[in-house]
PDB file of N, CA and C in Angstrom:
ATOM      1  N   UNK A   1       0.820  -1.195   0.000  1.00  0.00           N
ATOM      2  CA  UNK A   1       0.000   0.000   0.000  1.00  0.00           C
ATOM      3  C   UNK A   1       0.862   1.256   0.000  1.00  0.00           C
ATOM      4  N   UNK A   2       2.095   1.041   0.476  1.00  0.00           N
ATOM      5  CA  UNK A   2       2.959   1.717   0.478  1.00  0.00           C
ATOM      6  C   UNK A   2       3.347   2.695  -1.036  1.00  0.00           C
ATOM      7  N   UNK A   3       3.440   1.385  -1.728  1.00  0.00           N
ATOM      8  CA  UNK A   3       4.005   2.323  -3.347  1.00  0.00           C
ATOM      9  C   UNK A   3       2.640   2.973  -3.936  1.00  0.00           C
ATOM     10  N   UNK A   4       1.259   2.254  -3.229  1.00  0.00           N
ATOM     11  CA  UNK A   4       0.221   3.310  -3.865  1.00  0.00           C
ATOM     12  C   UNK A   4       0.487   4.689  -3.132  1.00  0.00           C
ATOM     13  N   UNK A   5       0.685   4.637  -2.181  1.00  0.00           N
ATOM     14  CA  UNK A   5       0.582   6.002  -1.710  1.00  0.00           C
ATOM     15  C   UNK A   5       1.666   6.924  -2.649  1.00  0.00           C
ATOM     16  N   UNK A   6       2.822   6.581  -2.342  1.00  0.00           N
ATOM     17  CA  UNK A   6       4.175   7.077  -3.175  1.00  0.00           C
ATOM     18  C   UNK A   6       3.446   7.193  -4.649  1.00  0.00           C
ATOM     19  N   UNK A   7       3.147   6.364  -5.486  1.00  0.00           N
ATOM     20  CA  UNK A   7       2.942   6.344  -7.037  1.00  0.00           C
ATOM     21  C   UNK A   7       1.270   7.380  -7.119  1.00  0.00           C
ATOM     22  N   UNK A   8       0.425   7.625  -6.170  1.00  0.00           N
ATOM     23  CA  UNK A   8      -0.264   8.177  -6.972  1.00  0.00           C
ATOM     24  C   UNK A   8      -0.788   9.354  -6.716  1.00  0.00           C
ATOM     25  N   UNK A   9       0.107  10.138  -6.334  1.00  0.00           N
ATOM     26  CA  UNK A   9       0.567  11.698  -6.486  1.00  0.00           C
ATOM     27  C   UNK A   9       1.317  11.863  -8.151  1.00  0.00           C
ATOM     28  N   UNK A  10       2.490  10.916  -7.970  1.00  0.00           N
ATOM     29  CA  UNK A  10       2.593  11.225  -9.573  1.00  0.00           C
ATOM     30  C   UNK A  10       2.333  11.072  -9.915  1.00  0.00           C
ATOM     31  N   UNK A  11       1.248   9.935 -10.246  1.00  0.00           N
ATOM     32  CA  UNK A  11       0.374   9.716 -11.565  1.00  0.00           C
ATOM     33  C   UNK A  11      -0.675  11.043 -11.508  1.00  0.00           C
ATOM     34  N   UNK A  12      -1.352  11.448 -10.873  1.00  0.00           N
ATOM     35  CA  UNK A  12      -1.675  12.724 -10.897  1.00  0.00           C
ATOM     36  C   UNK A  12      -0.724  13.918 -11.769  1.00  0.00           C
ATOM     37  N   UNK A  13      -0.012  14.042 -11.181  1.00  0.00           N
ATOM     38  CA  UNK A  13       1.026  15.022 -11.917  1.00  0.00           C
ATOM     39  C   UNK A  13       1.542  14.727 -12.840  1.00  0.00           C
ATOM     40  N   UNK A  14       1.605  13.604 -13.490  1.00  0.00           N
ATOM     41  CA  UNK A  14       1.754  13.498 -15.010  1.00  0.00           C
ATOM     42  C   UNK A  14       0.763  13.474 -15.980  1.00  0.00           C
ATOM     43  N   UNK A  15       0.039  12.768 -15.174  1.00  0.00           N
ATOM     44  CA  UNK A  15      -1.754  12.334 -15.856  1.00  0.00           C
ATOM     45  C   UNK A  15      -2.354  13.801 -16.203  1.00  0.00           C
ATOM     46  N   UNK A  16      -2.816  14.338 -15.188  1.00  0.00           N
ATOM     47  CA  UNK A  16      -3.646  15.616 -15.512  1.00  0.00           C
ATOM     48  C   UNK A  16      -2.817  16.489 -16.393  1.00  0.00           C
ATOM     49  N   UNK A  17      -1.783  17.081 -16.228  1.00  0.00           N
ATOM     50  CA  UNK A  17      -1.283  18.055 -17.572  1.00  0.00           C
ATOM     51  C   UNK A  17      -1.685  17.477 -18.857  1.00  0.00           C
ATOM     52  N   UNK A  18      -1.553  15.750 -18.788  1.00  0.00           N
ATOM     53  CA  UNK A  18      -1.692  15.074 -20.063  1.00  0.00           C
ATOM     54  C   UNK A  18      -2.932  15.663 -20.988  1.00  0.00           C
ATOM     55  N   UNK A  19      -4.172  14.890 -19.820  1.00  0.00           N
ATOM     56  CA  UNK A  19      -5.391  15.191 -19.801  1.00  0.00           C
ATOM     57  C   UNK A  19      -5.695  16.684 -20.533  1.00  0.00           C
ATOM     58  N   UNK A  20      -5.152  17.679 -20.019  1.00  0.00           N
ATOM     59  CA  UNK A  20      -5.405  18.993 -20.323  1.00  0.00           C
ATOM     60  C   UNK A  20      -5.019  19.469 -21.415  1.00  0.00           C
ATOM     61  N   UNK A  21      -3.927  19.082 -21.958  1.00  0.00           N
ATOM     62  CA  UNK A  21      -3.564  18.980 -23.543  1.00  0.00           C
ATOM     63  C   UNK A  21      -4.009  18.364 -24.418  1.00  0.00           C
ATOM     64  N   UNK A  22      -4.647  17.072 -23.794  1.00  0.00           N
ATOM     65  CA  UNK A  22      -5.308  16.723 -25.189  1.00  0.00           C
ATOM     66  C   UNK A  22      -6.992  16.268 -25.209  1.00  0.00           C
ATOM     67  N   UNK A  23      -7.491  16.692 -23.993  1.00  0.00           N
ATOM     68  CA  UNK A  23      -8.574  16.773 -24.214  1.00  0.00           C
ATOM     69  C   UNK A  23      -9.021  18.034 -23.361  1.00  0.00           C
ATOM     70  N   UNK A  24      -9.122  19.571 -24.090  1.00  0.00           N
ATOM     71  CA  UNK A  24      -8.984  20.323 -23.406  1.00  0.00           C
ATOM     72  C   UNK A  24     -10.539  21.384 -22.820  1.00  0.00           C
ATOM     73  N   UNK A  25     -11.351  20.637 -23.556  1.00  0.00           N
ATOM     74  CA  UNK A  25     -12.697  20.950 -22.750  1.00  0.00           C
ATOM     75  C   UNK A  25     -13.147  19.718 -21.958  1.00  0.00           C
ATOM     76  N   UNK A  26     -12.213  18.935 -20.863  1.00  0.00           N
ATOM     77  CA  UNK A  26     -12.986  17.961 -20.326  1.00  0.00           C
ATOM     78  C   UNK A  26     -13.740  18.323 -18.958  1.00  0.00           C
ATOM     79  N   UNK A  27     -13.029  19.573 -18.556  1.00  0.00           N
ATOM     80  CA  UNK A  27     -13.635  20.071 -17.443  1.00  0.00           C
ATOM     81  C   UNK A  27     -14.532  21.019 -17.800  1.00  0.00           C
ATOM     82  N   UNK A  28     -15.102  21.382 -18.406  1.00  0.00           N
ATOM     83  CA  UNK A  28     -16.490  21.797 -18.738  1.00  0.00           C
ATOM     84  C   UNK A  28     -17.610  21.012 -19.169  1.00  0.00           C
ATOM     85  N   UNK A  29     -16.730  19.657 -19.932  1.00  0.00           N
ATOM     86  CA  UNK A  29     -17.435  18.551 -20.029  1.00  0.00           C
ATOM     87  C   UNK A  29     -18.490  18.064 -19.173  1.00  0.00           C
ATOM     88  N   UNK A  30     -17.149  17.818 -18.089  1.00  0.00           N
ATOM     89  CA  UNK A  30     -17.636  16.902 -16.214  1.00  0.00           C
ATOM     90  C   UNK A  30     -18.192  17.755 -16.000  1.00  0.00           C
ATOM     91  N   UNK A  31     -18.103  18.549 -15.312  1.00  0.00           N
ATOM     92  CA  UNK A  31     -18.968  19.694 -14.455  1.00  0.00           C
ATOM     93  C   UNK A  31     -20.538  20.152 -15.177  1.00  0.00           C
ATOM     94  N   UNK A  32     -20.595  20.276 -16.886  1.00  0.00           N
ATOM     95  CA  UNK A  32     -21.754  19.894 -17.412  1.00  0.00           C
ATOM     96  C   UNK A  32     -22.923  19.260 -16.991  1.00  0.00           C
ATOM     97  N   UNK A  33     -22.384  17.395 -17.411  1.00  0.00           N
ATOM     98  CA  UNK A  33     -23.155  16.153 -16.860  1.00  0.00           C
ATOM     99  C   UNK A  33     -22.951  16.349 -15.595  1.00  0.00           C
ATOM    100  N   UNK A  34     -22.065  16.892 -14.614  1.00  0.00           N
ATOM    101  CA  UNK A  34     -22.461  16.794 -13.507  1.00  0.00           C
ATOM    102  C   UNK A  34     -23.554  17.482 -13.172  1.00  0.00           C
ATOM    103  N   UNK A  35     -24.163  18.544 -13.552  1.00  0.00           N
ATOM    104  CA  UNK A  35     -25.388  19.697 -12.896  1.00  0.00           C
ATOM    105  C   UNK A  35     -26.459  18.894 -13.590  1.00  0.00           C
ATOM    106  N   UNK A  36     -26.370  18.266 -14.751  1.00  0.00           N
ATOM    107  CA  UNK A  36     -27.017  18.127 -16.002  1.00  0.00           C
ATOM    108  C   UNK A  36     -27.927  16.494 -15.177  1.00  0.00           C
ATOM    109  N   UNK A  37     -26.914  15.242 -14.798  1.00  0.00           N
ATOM    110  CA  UNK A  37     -26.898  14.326 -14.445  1.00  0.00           C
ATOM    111  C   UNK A  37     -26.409  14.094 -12.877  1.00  0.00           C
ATOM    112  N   UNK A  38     -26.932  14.274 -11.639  1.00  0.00           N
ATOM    113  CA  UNK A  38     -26.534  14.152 -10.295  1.00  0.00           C
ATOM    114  C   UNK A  38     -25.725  12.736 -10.180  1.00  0.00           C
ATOM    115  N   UNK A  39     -26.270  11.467 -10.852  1.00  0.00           N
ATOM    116  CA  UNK A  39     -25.357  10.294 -10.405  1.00  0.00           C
ATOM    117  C   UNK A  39     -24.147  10.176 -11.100  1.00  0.00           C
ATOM    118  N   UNK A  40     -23.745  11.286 -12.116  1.00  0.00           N
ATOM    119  CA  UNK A  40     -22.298  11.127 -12.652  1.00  0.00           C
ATOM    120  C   UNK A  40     -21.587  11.080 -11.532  1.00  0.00           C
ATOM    121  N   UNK A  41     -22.059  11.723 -10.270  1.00  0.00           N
ATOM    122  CA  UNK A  41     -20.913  11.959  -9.621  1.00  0.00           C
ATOM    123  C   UNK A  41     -20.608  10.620  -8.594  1.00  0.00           C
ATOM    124  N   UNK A  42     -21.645  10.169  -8.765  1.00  0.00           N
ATOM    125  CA  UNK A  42     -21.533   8.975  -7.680  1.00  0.00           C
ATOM    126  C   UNK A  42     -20.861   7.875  -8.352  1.00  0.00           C
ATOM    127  N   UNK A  43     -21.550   7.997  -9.891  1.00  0.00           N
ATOM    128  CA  UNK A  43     -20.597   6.540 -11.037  1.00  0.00           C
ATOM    129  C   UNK A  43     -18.943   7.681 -10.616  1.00  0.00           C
ATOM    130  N   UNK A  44     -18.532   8.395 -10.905  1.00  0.00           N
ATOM    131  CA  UNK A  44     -17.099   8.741 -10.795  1.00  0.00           C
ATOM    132  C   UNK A  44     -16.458   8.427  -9.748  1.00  0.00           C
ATOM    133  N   UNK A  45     -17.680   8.526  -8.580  1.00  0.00           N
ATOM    134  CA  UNK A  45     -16.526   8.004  -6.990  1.00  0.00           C
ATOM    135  C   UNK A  45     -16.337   6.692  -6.970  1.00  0.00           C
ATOM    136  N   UNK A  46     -17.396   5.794  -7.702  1.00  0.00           N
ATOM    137  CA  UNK A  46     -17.843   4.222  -7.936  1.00  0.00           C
ATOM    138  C   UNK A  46     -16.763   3.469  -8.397  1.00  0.00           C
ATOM    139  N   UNK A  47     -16.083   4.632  -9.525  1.00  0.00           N
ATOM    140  CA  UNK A  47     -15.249   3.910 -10.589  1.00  0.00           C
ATOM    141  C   UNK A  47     -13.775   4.307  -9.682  1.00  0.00           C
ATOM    142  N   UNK A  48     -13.467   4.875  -8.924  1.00  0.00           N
ATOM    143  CA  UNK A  48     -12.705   5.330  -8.219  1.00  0.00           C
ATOM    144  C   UNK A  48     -12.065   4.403  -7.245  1.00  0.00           C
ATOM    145  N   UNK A  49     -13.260   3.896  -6.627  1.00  0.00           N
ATOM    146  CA  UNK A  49     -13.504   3.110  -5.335  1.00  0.00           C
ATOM    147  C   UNK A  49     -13.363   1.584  -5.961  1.00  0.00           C
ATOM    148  N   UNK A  50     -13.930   1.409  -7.289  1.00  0.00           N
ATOM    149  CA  UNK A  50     -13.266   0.111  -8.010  1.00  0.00           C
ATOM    150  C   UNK A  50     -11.968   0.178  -8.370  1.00  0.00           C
ATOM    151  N   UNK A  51     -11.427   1.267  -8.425  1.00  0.00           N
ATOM    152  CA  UNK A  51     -10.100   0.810  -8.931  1.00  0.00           C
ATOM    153  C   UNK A  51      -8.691   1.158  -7.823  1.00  0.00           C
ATOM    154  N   UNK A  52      -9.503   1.489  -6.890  1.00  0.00           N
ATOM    155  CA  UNK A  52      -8.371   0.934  -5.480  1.00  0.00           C
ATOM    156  C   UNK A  52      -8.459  -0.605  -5.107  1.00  0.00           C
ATOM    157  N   UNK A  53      -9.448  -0.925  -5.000  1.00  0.00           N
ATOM    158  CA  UNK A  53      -9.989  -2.108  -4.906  1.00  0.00           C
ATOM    159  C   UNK A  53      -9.448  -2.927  -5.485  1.00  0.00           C
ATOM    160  N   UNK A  54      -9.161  -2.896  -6.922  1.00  0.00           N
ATOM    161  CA  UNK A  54      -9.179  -3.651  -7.903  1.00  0.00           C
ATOM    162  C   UNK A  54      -7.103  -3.463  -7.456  1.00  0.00           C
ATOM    163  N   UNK A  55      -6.300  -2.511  -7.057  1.00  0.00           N
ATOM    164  CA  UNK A  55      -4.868  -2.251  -6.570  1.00  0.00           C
ATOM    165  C   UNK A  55      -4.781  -3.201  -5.676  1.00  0.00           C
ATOM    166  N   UNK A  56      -5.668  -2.750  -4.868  1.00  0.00           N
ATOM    167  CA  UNK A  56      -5.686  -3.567  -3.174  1.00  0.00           C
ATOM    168  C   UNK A  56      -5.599  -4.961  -3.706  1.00  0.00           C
ATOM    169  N   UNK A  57      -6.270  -5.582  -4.003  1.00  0.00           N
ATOM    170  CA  UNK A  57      -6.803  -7.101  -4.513  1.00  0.00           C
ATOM    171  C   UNK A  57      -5.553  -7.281  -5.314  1.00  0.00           C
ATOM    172  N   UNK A  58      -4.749  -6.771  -5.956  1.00  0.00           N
ATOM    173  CA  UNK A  58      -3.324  -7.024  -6.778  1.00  0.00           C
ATOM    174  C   UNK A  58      -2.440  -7.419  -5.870  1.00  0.00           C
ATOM    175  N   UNK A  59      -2.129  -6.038  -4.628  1.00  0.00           N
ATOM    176  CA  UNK A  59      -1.060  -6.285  -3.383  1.00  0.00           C
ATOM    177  C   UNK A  59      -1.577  -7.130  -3.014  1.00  0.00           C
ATOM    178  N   UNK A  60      -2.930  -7.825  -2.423  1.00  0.00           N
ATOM    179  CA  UNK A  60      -2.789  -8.758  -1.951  1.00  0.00           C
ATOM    180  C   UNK A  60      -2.410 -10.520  -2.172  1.00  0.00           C
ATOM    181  N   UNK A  61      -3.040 -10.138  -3.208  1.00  0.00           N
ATOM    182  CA  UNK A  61      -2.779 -11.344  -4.514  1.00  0.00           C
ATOM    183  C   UNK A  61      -1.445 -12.093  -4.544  1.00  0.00           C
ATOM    184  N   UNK A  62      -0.452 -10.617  -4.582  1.00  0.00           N
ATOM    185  CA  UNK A  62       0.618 -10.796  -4.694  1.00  0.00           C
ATOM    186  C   UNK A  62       1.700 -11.572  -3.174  1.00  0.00           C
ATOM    187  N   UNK A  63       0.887 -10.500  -1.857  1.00  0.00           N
ATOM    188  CA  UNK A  63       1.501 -10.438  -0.714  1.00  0.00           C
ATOM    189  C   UNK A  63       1.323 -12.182  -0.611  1.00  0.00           C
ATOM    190  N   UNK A  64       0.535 -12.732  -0.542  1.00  0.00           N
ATOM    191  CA  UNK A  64      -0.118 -14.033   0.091  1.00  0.00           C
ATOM    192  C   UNK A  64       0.206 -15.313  -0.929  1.00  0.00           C
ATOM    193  N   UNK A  65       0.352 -15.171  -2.046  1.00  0.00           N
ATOM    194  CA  UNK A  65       0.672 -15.819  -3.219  1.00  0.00           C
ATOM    195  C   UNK A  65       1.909 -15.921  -3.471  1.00  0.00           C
ATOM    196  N   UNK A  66       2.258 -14.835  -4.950  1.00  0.00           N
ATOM    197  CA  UNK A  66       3.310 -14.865  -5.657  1.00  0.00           C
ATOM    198  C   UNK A  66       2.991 -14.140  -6.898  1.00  0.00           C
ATOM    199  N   UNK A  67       3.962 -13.414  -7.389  1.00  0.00           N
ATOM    200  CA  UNK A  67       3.575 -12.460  -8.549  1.00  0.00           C
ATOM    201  C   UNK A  67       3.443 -12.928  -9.685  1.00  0.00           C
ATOM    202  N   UNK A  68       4.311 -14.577  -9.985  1.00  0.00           N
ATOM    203  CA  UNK A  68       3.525 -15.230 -11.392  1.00  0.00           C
ATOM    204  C   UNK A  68       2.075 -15.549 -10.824  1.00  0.00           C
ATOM    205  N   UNK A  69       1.590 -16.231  -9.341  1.00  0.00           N
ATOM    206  CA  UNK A  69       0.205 -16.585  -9.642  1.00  0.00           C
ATOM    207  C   UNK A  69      -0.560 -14.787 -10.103  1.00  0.00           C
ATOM    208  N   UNK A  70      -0.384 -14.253  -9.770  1.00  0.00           N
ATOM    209  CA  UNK A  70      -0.962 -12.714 -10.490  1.00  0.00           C
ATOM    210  C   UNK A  70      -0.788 -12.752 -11.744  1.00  0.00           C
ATOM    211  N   UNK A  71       0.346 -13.213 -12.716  1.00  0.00           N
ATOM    212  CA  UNK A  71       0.384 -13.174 -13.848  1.00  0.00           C
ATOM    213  C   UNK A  71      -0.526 -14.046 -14.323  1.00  0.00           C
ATOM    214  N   UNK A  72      -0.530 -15.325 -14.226  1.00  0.00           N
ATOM    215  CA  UNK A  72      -1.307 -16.316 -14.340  1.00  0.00           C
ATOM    216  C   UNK A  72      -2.756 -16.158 -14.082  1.00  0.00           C
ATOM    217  N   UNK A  73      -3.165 -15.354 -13.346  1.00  0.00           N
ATOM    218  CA  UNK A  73      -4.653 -14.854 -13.327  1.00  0.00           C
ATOM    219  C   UNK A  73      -5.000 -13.571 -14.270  1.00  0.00           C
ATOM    220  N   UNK A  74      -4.314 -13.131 -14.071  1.00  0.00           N
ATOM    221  CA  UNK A  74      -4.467 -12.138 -15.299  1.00  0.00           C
ATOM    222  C   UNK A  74      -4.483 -12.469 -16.539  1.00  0.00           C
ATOM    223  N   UNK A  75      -3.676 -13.822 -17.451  1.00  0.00           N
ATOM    224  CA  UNK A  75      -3.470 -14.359 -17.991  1.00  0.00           C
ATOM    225  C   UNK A  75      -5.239 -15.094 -18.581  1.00  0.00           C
ATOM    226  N   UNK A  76      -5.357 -15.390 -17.802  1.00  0.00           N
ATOM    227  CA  UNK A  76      -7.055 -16.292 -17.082  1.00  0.00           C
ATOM    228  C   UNK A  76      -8.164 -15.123 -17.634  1.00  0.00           C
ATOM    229  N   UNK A  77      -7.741 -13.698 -17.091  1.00  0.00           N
ATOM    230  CA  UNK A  77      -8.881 -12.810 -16.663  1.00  0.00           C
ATOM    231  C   UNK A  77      -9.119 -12.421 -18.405  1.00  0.00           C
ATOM    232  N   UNK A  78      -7.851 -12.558 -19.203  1.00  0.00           N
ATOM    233  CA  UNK A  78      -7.955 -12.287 -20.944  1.00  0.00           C
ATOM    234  C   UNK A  78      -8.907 -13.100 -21.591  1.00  0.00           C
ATOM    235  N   UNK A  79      -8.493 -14.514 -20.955  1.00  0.00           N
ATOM    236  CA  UNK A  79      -9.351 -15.823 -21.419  1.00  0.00           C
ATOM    237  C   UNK A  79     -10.626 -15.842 -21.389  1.00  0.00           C
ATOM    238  N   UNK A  80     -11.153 -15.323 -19.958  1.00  0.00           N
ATOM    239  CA  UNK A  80     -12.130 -15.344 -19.750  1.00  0.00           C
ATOM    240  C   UNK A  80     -13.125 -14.345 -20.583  1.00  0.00           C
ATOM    241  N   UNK A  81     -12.244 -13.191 -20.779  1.00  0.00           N
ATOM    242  CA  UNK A  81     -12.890 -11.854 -21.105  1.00  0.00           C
ATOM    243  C   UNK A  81     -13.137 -12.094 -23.004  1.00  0.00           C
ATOM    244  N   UNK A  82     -12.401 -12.705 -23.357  1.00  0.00           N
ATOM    245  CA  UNK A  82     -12.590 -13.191 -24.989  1.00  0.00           C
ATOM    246  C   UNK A  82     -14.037 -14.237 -24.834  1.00  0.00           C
ATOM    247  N   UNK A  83     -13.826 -14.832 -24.227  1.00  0.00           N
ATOM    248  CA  UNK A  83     -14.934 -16.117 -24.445  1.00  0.00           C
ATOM    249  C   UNK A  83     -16.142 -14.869 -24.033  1.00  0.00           C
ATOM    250  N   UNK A  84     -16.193 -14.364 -22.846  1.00  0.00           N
ATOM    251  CA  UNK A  84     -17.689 -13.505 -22.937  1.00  0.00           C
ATOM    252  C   UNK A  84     -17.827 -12.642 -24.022  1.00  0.00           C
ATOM    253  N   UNK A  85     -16.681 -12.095 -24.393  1.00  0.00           N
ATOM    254  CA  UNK A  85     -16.865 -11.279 -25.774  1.00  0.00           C
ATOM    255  C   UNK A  85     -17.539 -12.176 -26.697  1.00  0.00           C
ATOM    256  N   UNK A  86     -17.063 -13.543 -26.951  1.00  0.00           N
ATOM    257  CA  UNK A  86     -17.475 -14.108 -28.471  1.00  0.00           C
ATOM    258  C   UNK A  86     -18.886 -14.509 -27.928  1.00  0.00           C
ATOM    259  N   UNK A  87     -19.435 -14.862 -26.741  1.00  0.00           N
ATOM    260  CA  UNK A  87     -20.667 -14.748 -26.270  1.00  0.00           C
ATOM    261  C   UNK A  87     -21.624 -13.883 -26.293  1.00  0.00           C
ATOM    262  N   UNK A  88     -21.352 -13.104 -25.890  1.00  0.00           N
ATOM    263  CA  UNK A  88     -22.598 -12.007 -25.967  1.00  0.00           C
ATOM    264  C   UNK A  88     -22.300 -10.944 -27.212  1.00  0.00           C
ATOM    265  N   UNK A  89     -21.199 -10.912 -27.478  1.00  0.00           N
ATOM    266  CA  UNK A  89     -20.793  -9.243 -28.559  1.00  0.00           C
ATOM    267  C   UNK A  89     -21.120 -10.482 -29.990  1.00  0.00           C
ATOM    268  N   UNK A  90     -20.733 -11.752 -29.851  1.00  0.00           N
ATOM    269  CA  UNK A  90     -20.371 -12.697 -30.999  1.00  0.00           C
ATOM    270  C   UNK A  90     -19.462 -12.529 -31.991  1.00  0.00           C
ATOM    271  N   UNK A  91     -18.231 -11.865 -31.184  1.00  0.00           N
ATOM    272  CA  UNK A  91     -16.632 -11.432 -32.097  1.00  0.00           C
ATOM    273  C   UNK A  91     -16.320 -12.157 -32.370  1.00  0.00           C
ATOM    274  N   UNK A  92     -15.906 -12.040 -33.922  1.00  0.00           N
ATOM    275  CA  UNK A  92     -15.238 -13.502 -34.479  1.00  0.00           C
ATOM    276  C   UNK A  92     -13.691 -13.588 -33.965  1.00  0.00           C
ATOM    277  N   UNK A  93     -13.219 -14.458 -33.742  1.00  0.00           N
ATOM    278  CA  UNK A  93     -11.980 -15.294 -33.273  1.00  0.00           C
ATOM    279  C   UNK A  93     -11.188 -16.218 -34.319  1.00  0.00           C
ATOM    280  N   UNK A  94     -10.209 -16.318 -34.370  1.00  0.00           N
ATOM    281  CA  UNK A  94      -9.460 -16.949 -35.395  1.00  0.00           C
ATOM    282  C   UNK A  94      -9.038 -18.511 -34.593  1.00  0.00           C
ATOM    283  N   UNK A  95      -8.427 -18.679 -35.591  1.00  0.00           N
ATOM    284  CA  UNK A  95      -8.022 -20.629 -35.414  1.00  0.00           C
ATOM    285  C   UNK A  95      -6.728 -19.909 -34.503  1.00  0.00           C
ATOM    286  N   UNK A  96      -5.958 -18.643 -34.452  1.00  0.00           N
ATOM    287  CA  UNK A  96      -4.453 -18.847 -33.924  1.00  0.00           C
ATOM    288  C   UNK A  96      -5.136 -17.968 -32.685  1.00  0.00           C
ATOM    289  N   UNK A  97      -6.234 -17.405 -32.568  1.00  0.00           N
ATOM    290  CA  UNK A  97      -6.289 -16.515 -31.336  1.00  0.00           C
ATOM    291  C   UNK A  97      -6.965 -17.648 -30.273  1.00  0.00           C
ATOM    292  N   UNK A  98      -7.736 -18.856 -30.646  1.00  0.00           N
ATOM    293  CA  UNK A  98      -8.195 -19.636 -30.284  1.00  0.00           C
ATOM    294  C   UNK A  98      -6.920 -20.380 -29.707  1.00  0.00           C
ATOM    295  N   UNK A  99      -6.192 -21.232 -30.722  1.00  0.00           N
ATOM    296  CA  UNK A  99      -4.994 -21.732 -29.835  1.00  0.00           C
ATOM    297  C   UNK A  99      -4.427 -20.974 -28.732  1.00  0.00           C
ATOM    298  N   UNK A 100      -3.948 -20.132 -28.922  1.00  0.00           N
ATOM    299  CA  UNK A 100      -3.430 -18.936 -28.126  1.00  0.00           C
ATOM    300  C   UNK A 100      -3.663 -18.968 -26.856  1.00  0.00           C
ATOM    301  N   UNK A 101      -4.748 -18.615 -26.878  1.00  0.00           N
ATOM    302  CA  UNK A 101      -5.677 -18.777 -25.187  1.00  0.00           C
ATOM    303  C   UNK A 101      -6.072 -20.239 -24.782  1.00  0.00           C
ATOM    304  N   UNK A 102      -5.994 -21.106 -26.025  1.00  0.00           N
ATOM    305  CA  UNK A 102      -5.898 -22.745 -25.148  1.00  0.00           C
ATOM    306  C   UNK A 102      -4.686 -22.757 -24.776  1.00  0.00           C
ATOM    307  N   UNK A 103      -3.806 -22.565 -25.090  1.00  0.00           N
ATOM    308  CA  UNK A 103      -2.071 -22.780 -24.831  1.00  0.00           C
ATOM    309  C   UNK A 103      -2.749 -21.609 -22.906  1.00  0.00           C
ATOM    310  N   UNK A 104      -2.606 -20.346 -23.416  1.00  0.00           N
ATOM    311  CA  UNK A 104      -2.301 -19.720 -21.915  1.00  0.00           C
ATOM    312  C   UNK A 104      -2.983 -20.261 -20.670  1.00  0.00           C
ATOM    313  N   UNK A 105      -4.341 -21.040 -21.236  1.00  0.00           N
ATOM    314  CA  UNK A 105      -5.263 -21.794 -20.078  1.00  0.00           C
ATOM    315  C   UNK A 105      -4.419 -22.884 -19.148  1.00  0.00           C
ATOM    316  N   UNK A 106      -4.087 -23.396 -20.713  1.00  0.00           N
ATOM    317  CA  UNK A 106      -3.135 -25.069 -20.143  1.00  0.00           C
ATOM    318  C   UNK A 106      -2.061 -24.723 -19.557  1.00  0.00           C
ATOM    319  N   UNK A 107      -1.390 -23.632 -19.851  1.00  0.00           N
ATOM    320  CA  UNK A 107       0.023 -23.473 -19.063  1.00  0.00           C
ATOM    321  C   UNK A 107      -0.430 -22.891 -18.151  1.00  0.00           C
ATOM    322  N   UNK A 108      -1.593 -21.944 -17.481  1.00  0.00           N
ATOM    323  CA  UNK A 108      -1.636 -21.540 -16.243  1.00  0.00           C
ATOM    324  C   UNK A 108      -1.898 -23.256 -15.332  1.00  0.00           C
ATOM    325  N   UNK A 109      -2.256 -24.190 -15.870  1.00  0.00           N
ATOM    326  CA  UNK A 109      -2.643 -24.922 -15.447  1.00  0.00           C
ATOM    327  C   UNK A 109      -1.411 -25.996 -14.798  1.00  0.00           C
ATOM    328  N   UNK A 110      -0.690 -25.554 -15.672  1.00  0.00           N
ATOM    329  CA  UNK A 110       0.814 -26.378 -15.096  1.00  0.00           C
ATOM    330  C   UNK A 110       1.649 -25.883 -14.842  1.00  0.00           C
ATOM    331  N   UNK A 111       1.745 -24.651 -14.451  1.00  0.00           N
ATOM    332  CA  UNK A 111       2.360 -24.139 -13.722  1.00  0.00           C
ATOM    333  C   UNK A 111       1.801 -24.250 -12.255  1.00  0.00           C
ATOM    334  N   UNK A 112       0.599 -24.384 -12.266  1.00  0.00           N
ATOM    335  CA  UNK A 112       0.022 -24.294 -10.384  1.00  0.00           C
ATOM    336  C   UNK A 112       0.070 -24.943 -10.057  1.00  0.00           C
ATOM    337  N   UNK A 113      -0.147 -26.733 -11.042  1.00  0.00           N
ATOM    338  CA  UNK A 113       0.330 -28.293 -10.750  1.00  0.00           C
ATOM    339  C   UNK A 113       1.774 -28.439 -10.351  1.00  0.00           C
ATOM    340  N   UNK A 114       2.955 -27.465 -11.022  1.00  0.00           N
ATOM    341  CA  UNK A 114       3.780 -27.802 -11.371  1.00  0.00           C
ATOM    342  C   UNK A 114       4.507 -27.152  -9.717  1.00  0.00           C
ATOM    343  N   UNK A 115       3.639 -26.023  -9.266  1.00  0.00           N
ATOM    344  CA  UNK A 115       3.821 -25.281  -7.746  1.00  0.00           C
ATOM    345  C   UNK A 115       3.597 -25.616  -7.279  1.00  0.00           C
ATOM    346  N   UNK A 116       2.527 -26.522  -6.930  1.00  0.00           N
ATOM    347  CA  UNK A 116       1.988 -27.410  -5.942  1.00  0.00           C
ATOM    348  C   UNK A 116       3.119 -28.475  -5.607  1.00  0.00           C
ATOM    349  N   UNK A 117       3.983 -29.396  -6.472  1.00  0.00           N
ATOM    350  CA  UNK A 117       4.801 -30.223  -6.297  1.00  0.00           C
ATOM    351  C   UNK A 117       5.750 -30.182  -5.684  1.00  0.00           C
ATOM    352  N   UNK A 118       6.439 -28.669  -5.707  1.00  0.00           N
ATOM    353  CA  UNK A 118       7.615 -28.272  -5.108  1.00  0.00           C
ATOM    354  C   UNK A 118       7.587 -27.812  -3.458  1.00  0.00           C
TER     355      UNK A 118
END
């Protein structure tokens, strides 16, 4: 929790100048839908509050685990996220994007067999 604290002051201070150069009416934008729409502001703290969450759940992942099983779920979280795509959106998929993600399934799979042994 440590490097969040440290890392996200600067991401602020790099991020926002960014922001302001290249999308340079966004704060008239927000503040707009905000008067315009009252729950923008609550989806903005929402999405906020998911994505500490979503940090937190990484450090911990990591603290209690190991940083390949993080890779390896993340790895998983692609897999997963293609198959609901070709489900509900019905994106076509190729014969090599298909292997692809059978290969990353099976090797997350032996690698955790392969951790378990040792």
């Amino acid at each position: 929790m440590n490097l969040l604290l440290y890392m996200s002051p600067m991401a602020v201070v790099v991020l926002v100048p960014a922001v302001l150069i290249m999308e340079p009416n966004v704060i008239d934008v927000t503040t707009t839908l905000g008067r315009e729409k009252k729950s923008m502001w609550i989806l903005l703290l929402l999405n906020s509050v998911t994505a500490y969450v979503a940090n937190l759940s990484n450090f911990l992942v990591t603290k209690h685990t190991s940083a390949l099983t993080l890779q390896v779920l993340g790895n998983a979280k692609g897999a997963v996220a293609v198959v609901i795509s070709i489900l509900i959106f019905r994106n076509p998929v190729t014969v090599v994007g298909m292997a692809g993600y059978t290969i990353t399934v099976l090797g997350g799979g032996s690698i955790r067999r392969n951790k378990e042994k040792v």
